[in-house]
C-alpha atoms as a PDB file:
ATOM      1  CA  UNK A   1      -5.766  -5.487  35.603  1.00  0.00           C
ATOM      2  CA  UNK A   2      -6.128  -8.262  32.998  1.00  0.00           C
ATOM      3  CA  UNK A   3      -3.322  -8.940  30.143  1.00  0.00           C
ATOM      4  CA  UNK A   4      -4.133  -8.045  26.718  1.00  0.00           C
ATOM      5  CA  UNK A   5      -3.273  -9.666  23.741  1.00  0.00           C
ATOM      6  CA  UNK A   6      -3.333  -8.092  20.226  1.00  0.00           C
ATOM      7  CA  UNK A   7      -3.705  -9.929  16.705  1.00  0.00           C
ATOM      8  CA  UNK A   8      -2.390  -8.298  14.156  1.00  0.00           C
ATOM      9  CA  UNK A   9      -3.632  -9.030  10.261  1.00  0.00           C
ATOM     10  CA  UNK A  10      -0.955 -10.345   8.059  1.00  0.00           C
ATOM     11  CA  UNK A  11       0.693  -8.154   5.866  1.00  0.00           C
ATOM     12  CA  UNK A  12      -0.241  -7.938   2.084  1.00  0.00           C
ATOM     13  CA  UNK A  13       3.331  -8.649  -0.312  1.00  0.00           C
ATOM     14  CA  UNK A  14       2.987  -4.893  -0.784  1.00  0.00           C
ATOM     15  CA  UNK A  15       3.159  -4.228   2.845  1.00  0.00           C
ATOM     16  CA  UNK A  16       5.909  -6.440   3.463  1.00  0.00           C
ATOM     17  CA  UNK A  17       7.887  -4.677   1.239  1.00  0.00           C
ATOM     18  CA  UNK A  18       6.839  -1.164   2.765  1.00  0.00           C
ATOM     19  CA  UNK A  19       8.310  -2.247   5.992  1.00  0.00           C
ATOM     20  CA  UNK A  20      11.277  -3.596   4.754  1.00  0.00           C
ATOM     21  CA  UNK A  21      11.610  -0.468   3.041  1.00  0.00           C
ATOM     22  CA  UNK A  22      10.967   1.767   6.009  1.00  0.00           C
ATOM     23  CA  UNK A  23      13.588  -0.327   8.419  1.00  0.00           C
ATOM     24  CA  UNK A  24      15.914   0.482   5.579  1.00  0.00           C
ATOM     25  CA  UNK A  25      15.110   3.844   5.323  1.00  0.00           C
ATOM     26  CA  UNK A  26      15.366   4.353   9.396  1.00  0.00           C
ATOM     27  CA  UNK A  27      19.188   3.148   8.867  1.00  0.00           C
ATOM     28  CA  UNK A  28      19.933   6.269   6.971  1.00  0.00           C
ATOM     29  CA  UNK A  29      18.313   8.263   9.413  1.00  0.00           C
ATOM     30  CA  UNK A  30      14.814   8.811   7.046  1.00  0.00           C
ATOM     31  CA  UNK A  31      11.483   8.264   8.727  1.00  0.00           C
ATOM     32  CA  UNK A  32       8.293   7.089   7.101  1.00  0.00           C
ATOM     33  CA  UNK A  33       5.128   7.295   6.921  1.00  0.00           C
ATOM     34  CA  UNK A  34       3.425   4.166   5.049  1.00  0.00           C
ATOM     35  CA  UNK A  35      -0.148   5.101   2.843  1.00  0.00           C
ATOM     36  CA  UNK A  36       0.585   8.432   2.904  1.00  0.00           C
ATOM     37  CA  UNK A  37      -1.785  10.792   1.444  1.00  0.00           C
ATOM     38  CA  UNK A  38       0.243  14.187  -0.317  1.00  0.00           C
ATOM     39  CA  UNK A  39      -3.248  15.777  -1.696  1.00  0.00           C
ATOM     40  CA  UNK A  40      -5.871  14.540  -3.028  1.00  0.00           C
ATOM     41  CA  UNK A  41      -6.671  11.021  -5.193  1.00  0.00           C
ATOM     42  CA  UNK A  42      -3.152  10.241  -4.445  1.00  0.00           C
ATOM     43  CA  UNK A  43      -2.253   7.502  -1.620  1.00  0.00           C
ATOM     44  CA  UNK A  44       1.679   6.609  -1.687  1.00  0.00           C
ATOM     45  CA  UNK A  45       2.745   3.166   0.022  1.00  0.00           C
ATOM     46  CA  UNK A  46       5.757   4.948   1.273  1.00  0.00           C
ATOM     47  CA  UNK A  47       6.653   8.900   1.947  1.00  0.00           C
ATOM     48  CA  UNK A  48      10.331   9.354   3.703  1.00  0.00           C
ATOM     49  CA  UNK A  49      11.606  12.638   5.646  1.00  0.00           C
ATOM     50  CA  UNK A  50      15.610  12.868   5.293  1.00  0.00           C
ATOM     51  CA  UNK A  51      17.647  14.558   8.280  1.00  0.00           C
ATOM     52  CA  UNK A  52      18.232  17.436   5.566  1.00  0.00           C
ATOM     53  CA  UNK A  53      14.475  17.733   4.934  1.00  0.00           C
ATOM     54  CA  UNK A  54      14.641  15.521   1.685  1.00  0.00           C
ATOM     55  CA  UNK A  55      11.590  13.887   0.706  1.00  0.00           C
ATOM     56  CA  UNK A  56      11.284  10.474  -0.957  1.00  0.00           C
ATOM     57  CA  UNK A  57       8.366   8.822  -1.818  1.00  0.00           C
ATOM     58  CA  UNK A  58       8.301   4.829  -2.487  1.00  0.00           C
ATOM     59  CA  UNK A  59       5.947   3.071  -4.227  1.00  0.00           C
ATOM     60  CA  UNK A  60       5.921  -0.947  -3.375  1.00  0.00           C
ATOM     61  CA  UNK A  61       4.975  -3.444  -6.368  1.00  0.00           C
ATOM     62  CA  UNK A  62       4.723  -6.975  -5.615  1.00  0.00           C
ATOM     63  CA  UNK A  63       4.290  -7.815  -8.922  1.00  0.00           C
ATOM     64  CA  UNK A  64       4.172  -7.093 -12.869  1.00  0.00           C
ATOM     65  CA  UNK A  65       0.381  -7.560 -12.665  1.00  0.00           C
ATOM     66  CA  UNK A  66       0.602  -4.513  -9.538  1.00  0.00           C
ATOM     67  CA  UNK A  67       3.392  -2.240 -11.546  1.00  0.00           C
ATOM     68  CA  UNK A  68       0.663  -2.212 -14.874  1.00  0.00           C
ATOM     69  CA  UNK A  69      -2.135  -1.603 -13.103  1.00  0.00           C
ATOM     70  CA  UNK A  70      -0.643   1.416 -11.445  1.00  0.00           C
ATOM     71  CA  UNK A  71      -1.409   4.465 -13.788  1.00  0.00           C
ATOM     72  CA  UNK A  72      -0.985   7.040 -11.319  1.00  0.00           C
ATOM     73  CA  UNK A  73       2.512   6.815 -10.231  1.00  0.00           C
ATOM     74  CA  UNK A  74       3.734   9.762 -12.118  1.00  0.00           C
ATOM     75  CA  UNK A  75       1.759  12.011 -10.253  1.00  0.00           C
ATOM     76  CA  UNK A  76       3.651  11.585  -7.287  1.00  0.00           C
ATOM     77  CA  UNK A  77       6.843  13.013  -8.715  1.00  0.00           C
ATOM     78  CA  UNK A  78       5.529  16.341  -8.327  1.00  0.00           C
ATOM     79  CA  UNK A  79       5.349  15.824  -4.380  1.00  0.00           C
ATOM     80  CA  UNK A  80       8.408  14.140  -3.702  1.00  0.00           C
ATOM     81  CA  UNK A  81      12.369  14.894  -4.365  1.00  0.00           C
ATOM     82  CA  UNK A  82      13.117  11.462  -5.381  1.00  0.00           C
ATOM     83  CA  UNK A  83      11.133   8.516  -6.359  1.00  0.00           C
ATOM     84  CA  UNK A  84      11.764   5.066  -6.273  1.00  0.00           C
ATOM     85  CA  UNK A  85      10.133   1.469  -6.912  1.00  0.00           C
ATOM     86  CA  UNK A  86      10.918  -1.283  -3.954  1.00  0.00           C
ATOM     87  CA  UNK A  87      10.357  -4.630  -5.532  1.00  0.00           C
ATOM     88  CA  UNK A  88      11.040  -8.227  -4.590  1.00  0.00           C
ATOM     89  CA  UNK A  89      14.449 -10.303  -5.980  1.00  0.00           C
ATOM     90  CA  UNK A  90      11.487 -11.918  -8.397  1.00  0.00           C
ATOM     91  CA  UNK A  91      10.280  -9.004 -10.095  1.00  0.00           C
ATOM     92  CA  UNK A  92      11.305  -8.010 -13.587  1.00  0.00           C
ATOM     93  CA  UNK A  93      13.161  -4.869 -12.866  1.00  0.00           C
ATOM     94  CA  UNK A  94      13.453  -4.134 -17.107  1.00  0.00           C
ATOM     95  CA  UNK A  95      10.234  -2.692 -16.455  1.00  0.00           C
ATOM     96  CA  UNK A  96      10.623  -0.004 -14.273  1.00  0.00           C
ATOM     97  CA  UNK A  97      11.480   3.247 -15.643  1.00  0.00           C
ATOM     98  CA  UNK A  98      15.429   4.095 -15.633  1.00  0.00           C
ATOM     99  CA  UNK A  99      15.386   7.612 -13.993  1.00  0.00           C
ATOM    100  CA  UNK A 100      13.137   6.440 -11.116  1.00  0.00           C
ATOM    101  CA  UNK A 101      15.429   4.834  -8.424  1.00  0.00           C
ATOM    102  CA  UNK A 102      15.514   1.235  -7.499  1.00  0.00           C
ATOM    103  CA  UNK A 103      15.136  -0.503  -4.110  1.00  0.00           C
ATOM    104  CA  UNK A 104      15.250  -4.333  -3.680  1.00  0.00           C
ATOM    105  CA  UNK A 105      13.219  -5.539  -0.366  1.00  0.00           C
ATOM    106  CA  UNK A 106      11.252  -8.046   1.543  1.00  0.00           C
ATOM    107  CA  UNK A 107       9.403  -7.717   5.048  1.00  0.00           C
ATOM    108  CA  UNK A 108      12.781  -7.429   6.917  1.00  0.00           C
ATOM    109  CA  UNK A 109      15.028  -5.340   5.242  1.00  0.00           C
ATOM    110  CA  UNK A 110      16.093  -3.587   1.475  1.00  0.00           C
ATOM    111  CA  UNK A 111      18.932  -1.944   0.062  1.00  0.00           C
ATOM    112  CA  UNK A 112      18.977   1.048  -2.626  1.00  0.00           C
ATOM    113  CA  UNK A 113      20.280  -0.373  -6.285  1.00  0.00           C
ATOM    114  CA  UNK A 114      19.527   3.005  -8.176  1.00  0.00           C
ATOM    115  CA  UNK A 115      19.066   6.686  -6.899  1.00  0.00           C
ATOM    116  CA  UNK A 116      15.900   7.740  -8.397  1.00  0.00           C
ATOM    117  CA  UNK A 117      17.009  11.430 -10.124  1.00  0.00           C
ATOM    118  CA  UNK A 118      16.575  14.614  -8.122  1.00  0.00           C
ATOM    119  CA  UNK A 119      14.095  17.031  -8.575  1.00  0.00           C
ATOM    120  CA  UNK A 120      14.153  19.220  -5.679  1.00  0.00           C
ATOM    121  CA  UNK A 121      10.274  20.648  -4.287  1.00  0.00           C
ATOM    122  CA  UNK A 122       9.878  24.257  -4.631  1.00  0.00           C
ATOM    123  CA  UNK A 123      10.389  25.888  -0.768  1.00  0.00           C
ATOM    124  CA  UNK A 124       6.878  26.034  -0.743  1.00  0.00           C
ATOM    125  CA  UNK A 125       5.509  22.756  -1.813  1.00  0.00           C
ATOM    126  CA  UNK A 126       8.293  21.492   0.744  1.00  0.00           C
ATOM    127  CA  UNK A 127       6.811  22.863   3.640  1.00  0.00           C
ATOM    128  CA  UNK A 128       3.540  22.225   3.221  1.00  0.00           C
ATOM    129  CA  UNK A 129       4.449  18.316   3.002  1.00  0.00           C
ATOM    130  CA  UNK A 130       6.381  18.323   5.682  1.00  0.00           C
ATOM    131  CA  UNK A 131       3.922  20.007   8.029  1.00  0.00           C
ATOM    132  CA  UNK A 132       1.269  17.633   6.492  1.00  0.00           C
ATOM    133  CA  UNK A 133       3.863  14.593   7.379  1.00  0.00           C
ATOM    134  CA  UNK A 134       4.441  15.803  11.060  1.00  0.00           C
ATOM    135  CA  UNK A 135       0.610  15.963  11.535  1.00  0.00           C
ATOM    136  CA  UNK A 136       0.033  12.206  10.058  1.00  0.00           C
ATOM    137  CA  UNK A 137       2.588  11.113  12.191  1.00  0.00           C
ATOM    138  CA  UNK A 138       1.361  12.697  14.932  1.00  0.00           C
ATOM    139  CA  UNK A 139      -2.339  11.337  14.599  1.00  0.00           C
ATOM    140  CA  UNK A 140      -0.697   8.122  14.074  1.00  0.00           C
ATOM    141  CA  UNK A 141       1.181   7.897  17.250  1.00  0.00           C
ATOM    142  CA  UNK A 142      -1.669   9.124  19.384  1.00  0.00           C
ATOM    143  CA  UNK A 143      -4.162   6.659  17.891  1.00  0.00           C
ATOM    144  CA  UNK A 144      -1.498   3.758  18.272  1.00  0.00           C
ATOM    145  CA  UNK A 145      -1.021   5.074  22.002  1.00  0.00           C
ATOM    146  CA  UNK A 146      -5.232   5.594  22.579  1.00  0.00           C
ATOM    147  CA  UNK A 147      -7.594   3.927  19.841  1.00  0.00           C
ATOM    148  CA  UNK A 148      -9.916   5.716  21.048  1.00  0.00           C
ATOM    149  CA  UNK A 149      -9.143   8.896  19.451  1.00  0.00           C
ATOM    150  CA  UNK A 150     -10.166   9.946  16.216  1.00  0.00           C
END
């Protein structure tokens, strides 16, 4: 049997963030899914399960340029209970909108400034993403496991 080795790609500043993000998440027992897809023309860079079946989604902006290009953002409040921007220590947090919440991160780690505001998902609407979450992950693992699948 011969060794393999594996290259990975470097990360994009929006990526770094997502991880930091996620590692920070893990700590208070949320997992994540990064590029997570909740319907249709809608890709978040970070969706989070709680242990009470809370659902956060995160969306990672590496810079002012990346926040105003982003015109979709607001349609992800309608899939999540709490939203939040992750940003860098050099990004002008005056821009981001006050009852979103506020994460500060890098590729290693990130800590929660502001809560974004709660809007709880009808029972419905809460189900369906968390089925669709389980199934991502799911496909995930097995393709990280066996590239060949899929």
């Amino acid at each position: 049997m011969t060794e393999q080795t594996t290259t990975f790609p470097a990360l994009m500043p929006g990526q770094l963030l997502a991880r930091g993000v996620a590692r920070h998440l893990r700590s208070h027992d949320f997992v994540s899914i990064e590029e997570f897809v909740p319907t249709r023309g809608l890709r978040v860079d970070v969706m989070a399960l709680g242990p009470k079946g809370e659902i956060w989604v995160i969306e990672c902006k590496s810079s002012r340029a990346d926040f105003q290009s982003d015109h979709k953002w607001e349609g992800y409040l309608e899939w999540c209970d709490r939203f939040f921007w992750a940003v860098d220590t050099d990004f002008p947090t005056e821009l981001l909108p006050d009852q979103s919440g506020l994460i500060i991160a890098d590729g290693y780690g990130a800590e929660i400034i502001r809560m974004g505001q709660e809007d709880k998902l009808p029972a419905a609407r809460r189900k369906k993403m968390t089925h669709k979450f389980a199934r991502h992950a799911a496909i995930r693992a097995q393709a990280a496991r066996d590239p060949r699948v899929g």
